[in-house]
ModelCIF file with pLDDT and N, C-alpha, C, O atoms, coordinates in Angstrom:
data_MODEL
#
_entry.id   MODEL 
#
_entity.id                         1 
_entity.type                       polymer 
_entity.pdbx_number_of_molecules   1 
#
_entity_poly.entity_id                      1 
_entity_poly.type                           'polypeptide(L)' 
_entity_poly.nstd_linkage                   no 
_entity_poly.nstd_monomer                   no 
_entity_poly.pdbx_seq_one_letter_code       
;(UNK)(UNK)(UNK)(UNK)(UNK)(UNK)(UNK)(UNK)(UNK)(UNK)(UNK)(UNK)(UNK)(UNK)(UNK)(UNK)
(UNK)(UNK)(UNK)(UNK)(UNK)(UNK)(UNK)(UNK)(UNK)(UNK)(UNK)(UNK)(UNK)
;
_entity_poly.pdbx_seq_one_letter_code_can   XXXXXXXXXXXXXXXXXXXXXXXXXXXXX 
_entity_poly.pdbx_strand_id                 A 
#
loop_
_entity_poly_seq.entity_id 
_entity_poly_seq.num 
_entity_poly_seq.mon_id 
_entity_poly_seq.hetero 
1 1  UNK n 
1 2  UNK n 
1 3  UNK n 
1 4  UNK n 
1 5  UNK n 
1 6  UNK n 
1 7  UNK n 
1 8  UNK n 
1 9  UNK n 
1 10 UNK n 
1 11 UNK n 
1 12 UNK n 
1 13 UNK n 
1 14 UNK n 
1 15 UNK n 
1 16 UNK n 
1 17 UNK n 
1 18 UNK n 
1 19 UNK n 
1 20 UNK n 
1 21 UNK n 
1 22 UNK n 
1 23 UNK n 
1 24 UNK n 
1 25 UNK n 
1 26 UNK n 
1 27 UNK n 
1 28 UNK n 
1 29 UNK n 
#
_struct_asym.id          A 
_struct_asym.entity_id   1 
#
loop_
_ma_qa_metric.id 
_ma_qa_metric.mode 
_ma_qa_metric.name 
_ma_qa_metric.software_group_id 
_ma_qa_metric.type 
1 global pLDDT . pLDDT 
2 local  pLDDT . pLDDT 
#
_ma_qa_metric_global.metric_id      1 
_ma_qa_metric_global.metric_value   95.97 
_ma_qa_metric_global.model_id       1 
_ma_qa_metric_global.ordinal_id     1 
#
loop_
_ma_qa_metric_local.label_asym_id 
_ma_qa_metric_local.label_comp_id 
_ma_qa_metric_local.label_seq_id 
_ma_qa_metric_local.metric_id 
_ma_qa_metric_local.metric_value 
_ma_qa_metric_local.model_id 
_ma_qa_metric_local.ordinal_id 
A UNK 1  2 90.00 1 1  
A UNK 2  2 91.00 1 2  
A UNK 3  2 92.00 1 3  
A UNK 4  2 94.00 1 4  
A UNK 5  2 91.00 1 5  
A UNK 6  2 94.00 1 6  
A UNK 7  2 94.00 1 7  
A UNK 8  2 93.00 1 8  
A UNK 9  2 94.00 1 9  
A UNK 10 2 95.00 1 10 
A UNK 11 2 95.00 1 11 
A UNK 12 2 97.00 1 12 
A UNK 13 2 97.00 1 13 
A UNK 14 2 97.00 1 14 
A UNK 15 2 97.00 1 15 
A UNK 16 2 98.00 1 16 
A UNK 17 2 98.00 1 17 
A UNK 18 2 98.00 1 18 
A UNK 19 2 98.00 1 19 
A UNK 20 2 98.00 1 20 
A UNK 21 2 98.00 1 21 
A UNK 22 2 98.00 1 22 
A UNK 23 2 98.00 1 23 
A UNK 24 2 98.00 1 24 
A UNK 25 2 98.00 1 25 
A UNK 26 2 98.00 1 26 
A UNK 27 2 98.00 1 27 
A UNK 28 2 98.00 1 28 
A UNK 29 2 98.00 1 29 
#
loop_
_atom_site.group_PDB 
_atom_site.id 
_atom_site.type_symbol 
_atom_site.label_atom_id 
_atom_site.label_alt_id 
_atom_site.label_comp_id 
_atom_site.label_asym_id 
_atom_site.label_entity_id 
_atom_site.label_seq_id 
_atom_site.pdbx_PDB_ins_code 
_atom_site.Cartn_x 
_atom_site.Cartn_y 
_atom_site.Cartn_z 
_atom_site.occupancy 
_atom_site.B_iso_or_equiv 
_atom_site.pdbx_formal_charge 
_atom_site.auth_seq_id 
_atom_site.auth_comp_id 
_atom_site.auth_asym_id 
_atom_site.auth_atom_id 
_atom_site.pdbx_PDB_model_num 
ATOM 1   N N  . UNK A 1 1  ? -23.149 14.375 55.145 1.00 90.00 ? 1  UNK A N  1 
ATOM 2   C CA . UNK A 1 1  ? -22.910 14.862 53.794 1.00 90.00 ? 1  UNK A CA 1 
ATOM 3   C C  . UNK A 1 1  ? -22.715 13.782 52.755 1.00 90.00 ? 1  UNK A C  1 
ATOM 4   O O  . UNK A 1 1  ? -21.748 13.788 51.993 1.00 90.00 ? 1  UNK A O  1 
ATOM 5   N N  . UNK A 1 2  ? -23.770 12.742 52.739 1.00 91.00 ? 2  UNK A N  1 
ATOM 6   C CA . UNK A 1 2  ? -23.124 11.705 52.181 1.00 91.00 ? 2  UNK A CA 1 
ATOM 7   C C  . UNK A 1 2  ? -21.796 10.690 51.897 1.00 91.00 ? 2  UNK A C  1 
ATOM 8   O O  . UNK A 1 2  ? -21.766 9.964  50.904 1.00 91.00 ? 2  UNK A O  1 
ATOM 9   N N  . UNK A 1 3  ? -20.959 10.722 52.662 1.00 92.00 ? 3  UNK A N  1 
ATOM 10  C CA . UNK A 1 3  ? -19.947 10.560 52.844 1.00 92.00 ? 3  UNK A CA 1 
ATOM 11  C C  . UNK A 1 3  ? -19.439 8.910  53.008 1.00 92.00 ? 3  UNK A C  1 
ATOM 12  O O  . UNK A 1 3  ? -18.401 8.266  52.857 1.00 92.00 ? 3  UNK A O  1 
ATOM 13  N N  . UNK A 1 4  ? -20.697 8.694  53.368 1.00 94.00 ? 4  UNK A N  1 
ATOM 14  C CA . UNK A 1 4  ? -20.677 6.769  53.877 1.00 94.00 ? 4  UNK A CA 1 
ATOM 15  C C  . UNK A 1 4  ? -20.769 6.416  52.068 1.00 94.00 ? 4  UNK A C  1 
ATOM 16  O O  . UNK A 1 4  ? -21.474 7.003  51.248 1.00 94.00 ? 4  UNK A O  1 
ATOM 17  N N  . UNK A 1 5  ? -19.974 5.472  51.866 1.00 91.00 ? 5  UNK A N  1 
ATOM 18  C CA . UNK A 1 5  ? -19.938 4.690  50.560 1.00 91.00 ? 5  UNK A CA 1 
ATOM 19  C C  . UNK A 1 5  ? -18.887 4.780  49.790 1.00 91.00 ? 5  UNK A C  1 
ATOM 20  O O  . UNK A 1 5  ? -18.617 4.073  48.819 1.00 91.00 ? 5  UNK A O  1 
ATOM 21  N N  . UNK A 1 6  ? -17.954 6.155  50.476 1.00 94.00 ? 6  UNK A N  1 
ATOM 22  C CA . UNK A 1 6  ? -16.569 6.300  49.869 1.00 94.00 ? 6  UNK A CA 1 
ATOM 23  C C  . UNK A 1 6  ? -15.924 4.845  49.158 1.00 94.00 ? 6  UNK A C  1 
ATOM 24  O O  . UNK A 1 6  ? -15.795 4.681  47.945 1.00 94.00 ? 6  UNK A O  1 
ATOM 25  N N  . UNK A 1 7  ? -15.707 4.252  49.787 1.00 94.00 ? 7  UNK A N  1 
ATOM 26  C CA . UNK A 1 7  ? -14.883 3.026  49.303 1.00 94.00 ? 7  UNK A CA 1 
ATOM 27  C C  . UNK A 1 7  ? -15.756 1.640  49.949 1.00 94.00 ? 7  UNK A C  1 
ATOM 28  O O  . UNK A 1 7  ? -16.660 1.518  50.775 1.00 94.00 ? 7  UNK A O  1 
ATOM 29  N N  . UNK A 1 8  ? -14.953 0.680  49.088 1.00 93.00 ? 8  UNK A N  1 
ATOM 30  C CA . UNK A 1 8  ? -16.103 -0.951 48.477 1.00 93.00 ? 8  UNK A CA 1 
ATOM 31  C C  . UNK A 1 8  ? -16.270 -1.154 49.771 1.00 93.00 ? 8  UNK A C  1 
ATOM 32  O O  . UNK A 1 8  ? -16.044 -0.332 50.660 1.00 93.00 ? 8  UNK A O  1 
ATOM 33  N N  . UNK A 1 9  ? -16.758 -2.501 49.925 1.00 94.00 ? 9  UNK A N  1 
ATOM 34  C CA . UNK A 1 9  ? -17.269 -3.281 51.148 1.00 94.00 ? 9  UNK A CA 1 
ATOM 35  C C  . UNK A 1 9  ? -16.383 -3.497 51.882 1.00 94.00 ? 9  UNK A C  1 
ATOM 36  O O  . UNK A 1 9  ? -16.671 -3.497 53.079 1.00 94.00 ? 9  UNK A O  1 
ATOM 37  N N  . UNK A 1 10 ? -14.897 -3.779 51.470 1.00 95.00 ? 10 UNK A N  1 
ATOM 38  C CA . UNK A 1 10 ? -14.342 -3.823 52.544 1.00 95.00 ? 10 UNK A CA 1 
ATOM 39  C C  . UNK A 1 10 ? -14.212 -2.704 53.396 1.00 95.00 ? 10 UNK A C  1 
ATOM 40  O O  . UNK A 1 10 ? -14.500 -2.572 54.585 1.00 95.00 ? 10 UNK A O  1 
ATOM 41  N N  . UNK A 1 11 ? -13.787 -2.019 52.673 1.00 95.00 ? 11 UNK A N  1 
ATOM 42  C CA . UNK A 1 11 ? -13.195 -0.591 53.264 1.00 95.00 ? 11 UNK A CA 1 
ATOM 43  C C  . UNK A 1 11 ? -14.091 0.118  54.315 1.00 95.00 ? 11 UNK A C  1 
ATOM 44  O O  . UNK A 1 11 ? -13.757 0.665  55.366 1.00 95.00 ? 11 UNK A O  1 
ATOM 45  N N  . UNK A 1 12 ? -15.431 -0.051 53.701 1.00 97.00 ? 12 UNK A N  1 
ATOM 46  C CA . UNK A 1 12 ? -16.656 0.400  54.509 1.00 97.00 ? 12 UNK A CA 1 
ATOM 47  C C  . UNK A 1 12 ? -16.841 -0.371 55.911 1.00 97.00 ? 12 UNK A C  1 
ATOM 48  O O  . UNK A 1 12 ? -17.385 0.232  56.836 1.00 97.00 ? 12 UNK A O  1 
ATOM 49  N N  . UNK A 1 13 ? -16.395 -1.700 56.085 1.00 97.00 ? 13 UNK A N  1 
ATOM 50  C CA . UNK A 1 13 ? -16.676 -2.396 56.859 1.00 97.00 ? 13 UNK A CA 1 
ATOM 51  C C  . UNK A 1 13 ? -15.833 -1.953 57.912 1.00 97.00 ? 13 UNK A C  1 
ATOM 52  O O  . UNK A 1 13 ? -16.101 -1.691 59.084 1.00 97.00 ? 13 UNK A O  1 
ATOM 53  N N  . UNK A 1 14 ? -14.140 -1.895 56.910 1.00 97.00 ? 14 UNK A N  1 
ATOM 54  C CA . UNK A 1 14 ? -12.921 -1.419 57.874 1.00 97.00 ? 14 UNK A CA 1 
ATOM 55  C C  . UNK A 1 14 ? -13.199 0.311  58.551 1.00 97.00 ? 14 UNK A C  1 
ATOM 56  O O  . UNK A 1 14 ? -12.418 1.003  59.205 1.00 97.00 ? 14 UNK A O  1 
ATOM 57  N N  . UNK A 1 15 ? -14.695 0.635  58.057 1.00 97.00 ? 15 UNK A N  1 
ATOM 58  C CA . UNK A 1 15 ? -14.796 2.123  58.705 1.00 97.00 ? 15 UNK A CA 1 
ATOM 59  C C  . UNK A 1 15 ? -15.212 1.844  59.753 1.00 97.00 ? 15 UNK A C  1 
ATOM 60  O O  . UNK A 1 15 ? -14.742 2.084  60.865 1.00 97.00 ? 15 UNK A O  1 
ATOM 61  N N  . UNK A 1 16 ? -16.466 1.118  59.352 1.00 98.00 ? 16 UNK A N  1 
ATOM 62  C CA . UNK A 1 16 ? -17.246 0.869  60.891 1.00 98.00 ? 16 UNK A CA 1 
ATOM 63  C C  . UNK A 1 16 ? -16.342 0.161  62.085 1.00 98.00 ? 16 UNK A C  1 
ATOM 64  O O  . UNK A 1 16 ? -16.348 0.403  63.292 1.00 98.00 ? 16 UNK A O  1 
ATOM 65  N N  . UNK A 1 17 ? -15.662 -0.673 61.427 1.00 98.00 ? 17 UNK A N  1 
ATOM 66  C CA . UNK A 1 17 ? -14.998 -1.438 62.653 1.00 98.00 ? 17 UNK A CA 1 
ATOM 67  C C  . UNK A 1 17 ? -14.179 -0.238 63.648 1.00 98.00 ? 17 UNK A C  1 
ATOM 68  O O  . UNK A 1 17 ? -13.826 -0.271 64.827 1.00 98.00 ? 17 UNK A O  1 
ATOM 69  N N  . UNK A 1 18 ? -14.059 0.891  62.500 1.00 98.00 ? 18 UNK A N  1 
ATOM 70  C CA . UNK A 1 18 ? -13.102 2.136  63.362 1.00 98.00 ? 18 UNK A CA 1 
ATOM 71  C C  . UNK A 1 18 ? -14.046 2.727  63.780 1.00 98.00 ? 18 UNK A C  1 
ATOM 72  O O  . UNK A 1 18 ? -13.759 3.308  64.827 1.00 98.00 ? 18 UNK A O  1 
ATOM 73  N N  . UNK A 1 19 ? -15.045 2.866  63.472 1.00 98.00 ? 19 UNK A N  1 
ATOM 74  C CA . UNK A 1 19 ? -16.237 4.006  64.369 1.00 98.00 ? 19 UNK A CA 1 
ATOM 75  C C  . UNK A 1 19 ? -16.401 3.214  65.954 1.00 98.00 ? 19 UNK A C  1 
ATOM 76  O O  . UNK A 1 19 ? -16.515 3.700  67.079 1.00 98.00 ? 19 UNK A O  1 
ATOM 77  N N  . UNK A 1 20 ? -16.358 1.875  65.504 1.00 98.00 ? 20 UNK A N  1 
ATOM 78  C CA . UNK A 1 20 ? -16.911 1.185  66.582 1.00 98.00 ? 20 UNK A CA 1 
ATOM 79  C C  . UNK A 1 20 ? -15.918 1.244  67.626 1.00 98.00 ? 20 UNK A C  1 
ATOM 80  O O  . UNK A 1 20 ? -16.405 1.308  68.755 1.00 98.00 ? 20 UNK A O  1 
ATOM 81  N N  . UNK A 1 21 ? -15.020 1.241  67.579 1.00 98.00 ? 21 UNK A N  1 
ATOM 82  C CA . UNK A 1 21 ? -13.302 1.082  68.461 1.00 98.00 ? 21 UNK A CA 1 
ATOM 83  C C  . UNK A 1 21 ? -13.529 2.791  68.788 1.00 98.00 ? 21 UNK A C  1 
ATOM 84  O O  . UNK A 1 21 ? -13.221 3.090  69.941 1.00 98.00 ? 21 UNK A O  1 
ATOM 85  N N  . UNK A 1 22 ? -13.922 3.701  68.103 1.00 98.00 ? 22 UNK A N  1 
ATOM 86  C CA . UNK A 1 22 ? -13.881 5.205  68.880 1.00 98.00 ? 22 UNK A CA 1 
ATOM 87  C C  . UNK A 1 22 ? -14.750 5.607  69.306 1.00 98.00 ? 22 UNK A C  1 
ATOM 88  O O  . UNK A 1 22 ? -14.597 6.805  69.546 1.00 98.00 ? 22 UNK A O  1 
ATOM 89  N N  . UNK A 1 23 ? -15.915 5.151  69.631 1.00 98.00 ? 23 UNK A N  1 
ATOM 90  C CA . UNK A 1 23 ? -16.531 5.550  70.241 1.00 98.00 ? 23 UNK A CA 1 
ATOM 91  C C  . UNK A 1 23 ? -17.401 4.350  71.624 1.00 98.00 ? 23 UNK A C  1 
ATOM 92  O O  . UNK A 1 23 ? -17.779 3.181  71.698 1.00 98.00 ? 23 UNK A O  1 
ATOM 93  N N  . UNK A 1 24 ? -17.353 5.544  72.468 1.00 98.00 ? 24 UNK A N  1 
ATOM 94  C CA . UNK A 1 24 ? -17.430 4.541  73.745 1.00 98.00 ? 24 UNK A CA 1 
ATOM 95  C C  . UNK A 1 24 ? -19.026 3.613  73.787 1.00 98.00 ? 24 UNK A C  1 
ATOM 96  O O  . UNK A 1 24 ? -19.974 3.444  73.020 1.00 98.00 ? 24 UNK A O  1 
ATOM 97  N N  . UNK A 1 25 ? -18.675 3.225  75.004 1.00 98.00 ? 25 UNK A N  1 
ATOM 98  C CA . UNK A 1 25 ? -19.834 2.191  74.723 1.00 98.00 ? 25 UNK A CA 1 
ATOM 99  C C  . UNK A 1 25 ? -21.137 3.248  75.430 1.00 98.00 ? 25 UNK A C  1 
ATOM 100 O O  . UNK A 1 25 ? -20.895 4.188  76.188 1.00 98.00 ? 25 UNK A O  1 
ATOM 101 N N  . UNK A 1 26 ? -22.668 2.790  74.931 1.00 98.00 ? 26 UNK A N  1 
ATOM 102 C CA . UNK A 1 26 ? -23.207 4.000  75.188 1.00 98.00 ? 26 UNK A CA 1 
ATOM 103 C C  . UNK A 1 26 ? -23.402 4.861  74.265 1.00 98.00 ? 26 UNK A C  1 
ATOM 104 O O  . UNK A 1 26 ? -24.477 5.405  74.015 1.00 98.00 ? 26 UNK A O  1 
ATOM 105 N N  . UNK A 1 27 ? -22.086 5.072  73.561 1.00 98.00 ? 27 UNK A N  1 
ATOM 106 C CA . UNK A 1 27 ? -22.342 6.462  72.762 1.00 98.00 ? 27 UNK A CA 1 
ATOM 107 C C  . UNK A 1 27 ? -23.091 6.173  71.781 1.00 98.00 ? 27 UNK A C  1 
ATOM 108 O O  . UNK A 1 27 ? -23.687 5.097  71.825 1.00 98.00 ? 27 UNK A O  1 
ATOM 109 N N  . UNK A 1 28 ? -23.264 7.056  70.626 1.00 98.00 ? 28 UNK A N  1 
ATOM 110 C CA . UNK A 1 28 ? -23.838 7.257  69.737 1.00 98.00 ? 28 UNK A CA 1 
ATOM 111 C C  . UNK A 1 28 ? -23.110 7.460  68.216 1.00 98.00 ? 28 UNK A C  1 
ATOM 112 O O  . UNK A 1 28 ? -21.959 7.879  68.334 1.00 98.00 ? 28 UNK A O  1 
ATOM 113 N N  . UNK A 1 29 ? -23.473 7.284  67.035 1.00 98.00 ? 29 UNK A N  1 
ATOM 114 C CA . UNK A 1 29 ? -22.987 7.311  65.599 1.00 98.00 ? 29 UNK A CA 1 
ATOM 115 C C  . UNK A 1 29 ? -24.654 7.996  64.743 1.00 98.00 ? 29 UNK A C  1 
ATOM 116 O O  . UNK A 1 29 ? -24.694 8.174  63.525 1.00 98.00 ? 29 UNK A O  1 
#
């Protein structure tokens, strides 16, 4: 739903770094 871009570069970065930590290895985004 468009949702990626909420907040600046950092913040975005600090998302992925959390997508990346929840989901297992293998998985998918």
């Amino acid at each position: 739903g468009n949702s990626f871009g909420y907040m600046d570069h950092d913040g975005s970065e600090h998302f992925l770094e959390a997508l990346g930590a929840a989901v297992r290895p293998g998985g998918g985004i």
